[in-house]
PDB file of N, CA and C in Angstrom:
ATOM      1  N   UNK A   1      82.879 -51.830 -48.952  1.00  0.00           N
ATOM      2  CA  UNK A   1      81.559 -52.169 -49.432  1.00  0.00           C
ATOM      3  C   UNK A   1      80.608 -50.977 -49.314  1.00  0.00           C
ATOM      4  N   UNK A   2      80.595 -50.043 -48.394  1.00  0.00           N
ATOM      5  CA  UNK A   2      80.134 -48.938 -47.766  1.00  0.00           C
ATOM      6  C   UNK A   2      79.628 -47.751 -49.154  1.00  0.00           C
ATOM      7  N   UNK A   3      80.833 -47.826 -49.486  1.00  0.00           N
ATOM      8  CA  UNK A   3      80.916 -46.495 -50.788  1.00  0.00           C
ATOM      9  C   UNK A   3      80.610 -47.579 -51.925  1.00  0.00           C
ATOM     10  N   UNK A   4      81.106 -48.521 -52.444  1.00  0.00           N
ATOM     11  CA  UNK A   4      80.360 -49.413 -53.733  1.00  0.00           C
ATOM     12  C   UNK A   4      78.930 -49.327 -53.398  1.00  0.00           C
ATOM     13  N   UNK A   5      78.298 -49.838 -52.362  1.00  0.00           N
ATOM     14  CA  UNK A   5      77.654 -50.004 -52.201  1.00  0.00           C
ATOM     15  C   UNK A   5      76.381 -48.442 -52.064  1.00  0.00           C
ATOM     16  N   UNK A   6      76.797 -47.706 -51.810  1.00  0.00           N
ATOM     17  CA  UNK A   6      76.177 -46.521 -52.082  1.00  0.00           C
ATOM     18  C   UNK A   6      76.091 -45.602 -53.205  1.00  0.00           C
ATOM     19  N   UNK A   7      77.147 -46.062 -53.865  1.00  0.00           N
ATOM     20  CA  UNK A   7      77.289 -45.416 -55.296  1.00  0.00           C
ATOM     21  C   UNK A   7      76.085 -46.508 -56.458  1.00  0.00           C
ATOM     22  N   UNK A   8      76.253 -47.817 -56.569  1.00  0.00           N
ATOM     23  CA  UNK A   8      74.923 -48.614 -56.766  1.00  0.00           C
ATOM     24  C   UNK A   8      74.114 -48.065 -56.843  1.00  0.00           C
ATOM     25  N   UNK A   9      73.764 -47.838 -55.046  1.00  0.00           N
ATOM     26  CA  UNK A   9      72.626 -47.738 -54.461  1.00  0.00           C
ATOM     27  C   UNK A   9      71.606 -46.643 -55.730  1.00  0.00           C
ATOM     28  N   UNK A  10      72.884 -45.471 -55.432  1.00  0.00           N
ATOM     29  CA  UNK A  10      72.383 -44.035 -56.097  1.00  0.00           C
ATOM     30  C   UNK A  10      72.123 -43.958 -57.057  1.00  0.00           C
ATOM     31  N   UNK A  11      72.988 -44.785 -58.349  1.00  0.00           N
ATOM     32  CA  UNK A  11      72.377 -44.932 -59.619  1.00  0.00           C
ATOM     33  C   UNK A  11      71.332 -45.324 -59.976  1.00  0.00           C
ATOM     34  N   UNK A  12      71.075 -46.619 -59.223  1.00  0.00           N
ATOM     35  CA  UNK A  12      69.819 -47.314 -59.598  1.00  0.00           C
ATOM     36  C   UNK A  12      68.772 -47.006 -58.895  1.00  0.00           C
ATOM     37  N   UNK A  13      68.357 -46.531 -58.453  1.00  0.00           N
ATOM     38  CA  UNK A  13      66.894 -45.892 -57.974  1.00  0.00           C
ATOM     39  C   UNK A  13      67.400 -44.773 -56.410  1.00  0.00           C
ATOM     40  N   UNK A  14      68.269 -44.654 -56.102  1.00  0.00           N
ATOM     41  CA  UNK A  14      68.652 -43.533 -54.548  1.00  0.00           C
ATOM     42  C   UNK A  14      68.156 -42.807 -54.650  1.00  0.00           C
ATOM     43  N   UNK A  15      68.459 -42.193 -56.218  1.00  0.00           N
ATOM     44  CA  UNK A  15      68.042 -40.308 -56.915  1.00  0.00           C
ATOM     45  C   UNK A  15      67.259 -40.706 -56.829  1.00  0.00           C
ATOM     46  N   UNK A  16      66.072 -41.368 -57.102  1.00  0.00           N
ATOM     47  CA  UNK A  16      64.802 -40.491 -57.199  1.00  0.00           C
ATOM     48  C   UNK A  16      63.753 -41.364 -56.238  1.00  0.00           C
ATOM     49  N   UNK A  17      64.712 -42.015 -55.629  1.00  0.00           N
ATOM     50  CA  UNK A  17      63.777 -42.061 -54.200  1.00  0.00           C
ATOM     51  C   UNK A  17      63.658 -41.236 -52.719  1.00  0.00           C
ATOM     52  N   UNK A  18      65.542 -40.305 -53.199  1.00  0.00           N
ATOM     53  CA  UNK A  18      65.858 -39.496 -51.985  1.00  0.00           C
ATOM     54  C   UNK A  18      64.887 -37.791 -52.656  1.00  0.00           C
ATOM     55  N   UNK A  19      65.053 -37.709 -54.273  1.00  0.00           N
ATOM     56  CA  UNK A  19      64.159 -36.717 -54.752  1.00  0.00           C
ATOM     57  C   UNK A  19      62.455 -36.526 -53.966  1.00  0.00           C
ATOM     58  N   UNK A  20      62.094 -37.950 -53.852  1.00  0.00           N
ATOM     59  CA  UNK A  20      60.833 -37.879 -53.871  1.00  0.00           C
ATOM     60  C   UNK A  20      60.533 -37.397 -52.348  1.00  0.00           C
ATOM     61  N   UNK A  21      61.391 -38.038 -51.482  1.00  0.00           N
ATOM     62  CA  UNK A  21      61.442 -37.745 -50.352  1.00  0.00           C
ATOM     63  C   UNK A  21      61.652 -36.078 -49.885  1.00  0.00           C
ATOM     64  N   UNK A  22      62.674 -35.577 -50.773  1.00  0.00           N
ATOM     65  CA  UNK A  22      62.972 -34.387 -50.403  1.00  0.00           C
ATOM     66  C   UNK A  22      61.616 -33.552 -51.073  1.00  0.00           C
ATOM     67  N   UNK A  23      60.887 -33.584 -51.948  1.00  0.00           N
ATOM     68  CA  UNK A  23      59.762 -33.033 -52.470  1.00  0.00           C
ATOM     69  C   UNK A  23      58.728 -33.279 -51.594  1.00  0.00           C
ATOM     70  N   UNK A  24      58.498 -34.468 -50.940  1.00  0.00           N
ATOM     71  CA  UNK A  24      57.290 -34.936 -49.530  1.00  0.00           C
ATOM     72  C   UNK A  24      57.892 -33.853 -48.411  1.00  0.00           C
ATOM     73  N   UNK A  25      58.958 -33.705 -48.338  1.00  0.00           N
ATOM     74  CA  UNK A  25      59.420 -32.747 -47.059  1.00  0.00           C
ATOM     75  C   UNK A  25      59.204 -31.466 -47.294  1.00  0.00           C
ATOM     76  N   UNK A  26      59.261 -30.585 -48.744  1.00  0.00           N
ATOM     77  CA  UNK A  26      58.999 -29.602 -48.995  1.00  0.00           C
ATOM     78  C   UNK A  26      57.857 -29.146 -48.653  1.00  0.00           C
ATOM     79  N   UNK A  27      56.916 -30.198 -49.541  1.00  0.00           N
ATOM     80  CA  UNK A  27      55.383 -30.120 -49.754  1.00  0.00           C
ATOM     81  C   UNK A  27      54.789 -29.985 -47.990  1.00  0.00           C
ATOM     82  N   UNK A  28      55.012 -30.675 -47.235  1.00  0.00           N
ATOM     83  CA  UNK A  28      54.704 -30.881 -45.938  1.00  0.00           C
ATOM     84  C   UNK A  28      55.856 -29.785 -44.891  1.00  0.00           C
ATOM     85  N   UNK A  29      56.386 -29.012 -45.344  1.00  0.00           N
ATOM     86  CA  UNK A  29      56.815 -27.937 -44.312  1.00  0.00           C
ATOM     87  C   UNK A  29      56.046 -27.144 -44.880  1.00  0.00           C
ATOM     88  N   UNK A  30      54.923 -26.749 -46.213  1.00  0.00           N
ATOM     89  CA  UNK A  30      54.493 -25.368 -46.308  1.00  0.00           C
ATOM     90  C   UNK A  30      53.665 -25.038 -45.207  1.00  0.00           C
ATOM     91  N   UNK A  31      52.931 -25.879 -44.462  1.00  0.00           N
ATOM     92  CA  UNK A  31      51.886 -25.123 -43.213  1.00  0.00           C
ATOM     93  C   UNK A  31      52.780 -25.479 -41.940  1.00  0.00           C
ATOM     94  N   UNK A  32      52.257 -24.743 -40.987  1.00  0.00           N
ATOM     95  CA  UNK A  32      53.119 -25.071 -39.560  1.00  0.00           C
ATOM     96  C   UNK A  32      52.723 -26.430 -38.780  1.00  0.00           C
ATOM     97  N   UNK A  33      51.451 -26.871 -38.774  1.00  0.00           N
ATOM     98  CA  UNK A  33      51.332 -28.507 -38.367  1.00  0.00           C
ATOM     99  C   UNK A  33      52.324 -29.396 -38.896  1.00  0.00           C
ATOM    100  N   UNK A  34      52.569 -29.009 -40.278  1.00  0.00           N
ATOM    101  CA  UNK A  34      53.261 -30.299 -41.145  1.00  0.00           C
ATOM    102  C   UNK A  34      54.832 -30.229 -41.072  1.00  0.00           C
ATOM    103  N   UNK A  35      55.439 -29.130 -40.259  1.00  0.00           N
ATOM    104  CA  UNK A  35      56.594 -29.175 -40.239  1.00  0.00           C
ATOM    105  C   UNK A  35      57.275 -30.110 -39.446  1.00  0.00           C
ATOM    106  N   UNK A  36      57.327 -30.659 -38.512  1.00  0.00           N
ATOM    107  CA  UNK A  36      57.996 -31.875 -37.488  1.00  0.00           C
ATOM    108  C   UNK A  36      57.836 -33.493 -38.988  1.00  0.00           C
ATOM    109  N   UNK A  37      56.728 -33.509 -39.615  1.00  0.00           N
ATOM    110  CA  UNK A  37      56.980 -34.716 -40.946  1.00  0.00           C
ATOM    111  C   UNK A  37      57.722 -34.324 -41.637  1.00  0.00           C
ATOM    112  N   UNK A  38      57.479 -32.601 -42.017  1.00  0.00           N
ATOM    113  CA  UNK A  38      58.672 -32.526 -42.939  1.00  0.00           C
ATOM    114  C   UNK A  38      59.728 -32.650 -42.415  1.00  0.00           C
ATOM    115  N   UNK A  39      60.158 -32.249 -41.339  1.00  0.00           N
ATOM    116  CA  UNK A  39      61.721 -32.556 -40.761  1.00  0.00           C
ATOM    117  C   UNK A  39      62.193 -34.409 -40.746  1.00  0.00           C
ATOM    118  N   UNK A  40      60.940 -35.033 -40.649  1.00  0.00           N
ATOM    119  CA  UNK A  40      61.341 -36.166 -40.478  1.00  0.00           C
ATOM    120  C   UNK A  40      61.810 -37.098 -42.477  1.00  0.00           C
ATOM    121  N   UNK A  41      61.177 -36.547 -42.989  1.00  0.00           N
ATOM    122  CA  UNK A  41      61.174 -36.520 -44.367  1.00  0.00           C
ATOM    123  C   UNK A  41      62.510 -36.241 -45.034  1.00  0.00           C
ATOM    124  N   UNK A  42      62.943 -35.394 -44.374  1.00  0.00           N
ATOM    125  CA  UNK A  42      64.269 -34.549 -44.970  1.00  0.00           C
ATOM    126  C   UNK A  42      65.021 -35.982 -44.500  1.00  0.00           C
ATOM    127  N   UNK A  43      64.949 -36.310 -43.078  1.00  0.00           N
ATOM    128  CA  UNK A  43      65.726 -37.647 -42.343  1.00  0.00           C
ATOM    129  C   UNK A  43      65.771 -38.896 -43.218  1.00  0.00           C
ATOM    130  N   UNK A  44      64.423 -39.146 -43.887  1.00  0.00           N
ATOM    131  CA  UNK A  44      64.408 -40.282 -44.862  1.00  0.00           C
ATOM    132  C   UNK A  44      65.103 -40.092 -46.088  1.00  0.00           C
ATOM    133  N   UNK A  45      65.180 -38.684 -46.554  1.00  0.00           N
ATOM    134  CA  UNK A  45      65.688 -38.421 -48.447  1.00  0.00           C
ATOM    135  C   UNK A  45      67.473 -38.883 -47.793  1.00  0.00           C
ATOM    136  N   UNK A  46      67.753 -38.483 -46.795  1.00  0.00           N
ATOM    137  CA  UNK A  46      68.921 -38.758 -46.955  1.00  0.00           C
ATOM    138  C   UNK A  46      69.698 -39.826 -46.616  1.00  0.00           C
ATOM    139  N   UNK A  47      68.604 -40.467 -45.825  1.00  0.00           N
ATOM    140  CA  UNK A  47      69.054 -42.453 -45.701  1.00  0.00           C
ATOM    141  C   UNK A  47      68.574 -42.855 -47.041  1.00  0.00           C
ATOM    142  N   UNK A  48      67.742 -42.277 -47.730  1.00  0.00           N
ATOM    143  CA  UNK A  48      67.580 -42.674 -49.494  1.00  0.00           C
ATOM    144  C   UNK A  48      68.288 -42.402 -50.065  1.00  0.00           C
ATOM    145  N   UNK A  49      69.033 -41.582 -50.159  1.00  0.00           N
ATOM    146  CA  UNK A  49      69.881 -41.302 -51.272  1.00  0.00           C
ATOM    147  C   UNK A  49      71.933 -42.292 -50.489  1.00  0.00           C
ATOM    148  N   UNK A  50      71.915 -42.142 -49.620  1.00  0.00           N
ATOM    149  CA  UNK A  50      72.798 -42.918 -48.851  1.00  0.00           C
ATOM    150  C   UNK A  50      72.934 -44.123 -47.908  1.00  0.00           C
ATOM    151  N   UNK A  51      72.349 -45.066 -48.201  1.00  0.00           N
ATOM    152  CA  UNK A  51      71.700 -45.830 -47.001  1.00  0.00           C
ATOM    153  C   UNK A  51      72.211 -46.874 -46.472  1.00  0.00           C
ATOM    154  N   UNK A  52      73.930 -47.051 -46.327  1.00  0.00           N
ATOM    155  CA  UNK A  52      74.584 -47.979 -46.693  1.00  0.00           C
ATOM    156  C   UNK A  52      76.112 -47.431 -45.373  1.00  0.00           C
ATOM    157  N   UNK A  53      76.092 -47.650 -44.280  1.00  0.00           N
ATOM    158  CA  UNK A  53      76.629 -47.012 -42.863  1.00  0.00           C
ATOM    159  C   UNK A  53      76.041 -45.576 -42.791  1.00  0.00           C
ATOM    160  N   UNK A  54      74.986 -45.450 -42.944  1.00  0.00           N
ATOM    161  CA  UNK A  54      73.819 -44.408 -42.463  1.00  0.00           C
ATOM    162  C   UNK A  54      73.105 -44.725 -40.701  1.00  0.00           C
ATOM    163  N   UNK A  55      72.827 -43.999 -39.642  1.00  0.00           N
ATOM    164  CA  UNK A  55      72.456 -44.322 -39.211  1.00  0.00           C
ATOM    165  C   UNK A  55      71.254 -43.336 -38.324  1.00  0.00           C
ATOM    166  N   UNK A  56      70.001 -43.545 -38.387  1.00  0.00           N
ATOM    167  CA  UNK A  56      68.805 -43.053 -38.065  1.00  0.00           C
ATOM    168  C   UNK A  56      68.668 -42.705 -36.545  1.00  0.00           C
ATOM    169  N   UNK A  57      68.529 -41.564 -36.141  1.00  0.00           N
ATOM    170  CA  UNK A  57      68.219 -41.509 -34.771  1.00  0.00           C
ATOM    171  C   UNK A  57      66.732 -40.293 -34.774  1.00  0.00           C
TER     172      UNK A  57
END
C-alpha cells in the first residue's frame, strides 16, 4: 500500500505541494534568521512529496 499509495499521492497534488514547500525553504534560507524554517521546510517538501511510511522527527 506504501508505494501505491505514494505514487497516487505524487500525481495528484505531492508535486506541487512538495514544490511549494521546497520554494518556502529556499525563499526562507536567503537571510541567516530564516534558516532553522528553512531547514524545517525542506522536512515538510519531503513528507509532501512522500508521505505514506514517512516518518517526522
Amino acid at each position: 500500500m506504501g508505494c501505491i499509495g505514494n505514487l497516487l499521492w505524487f500525481i495528484f497534488g505531492g508535486f506541487a505541494s512538495g514544490l511549494s514547500w521546497l520554494l518556502a525553504g529556499v525563499l526562507w534560507c536567503i537571510t541567516i534568521i530564516g534558516i532553522p524554517i528553512g531547514k524545517q521546510c525542506f522536512k515538510l517538501a519531503k513528507l509532501a512529496l512522500m508521505p505514506f511510511g514517512a516518518k517526522v522527527r
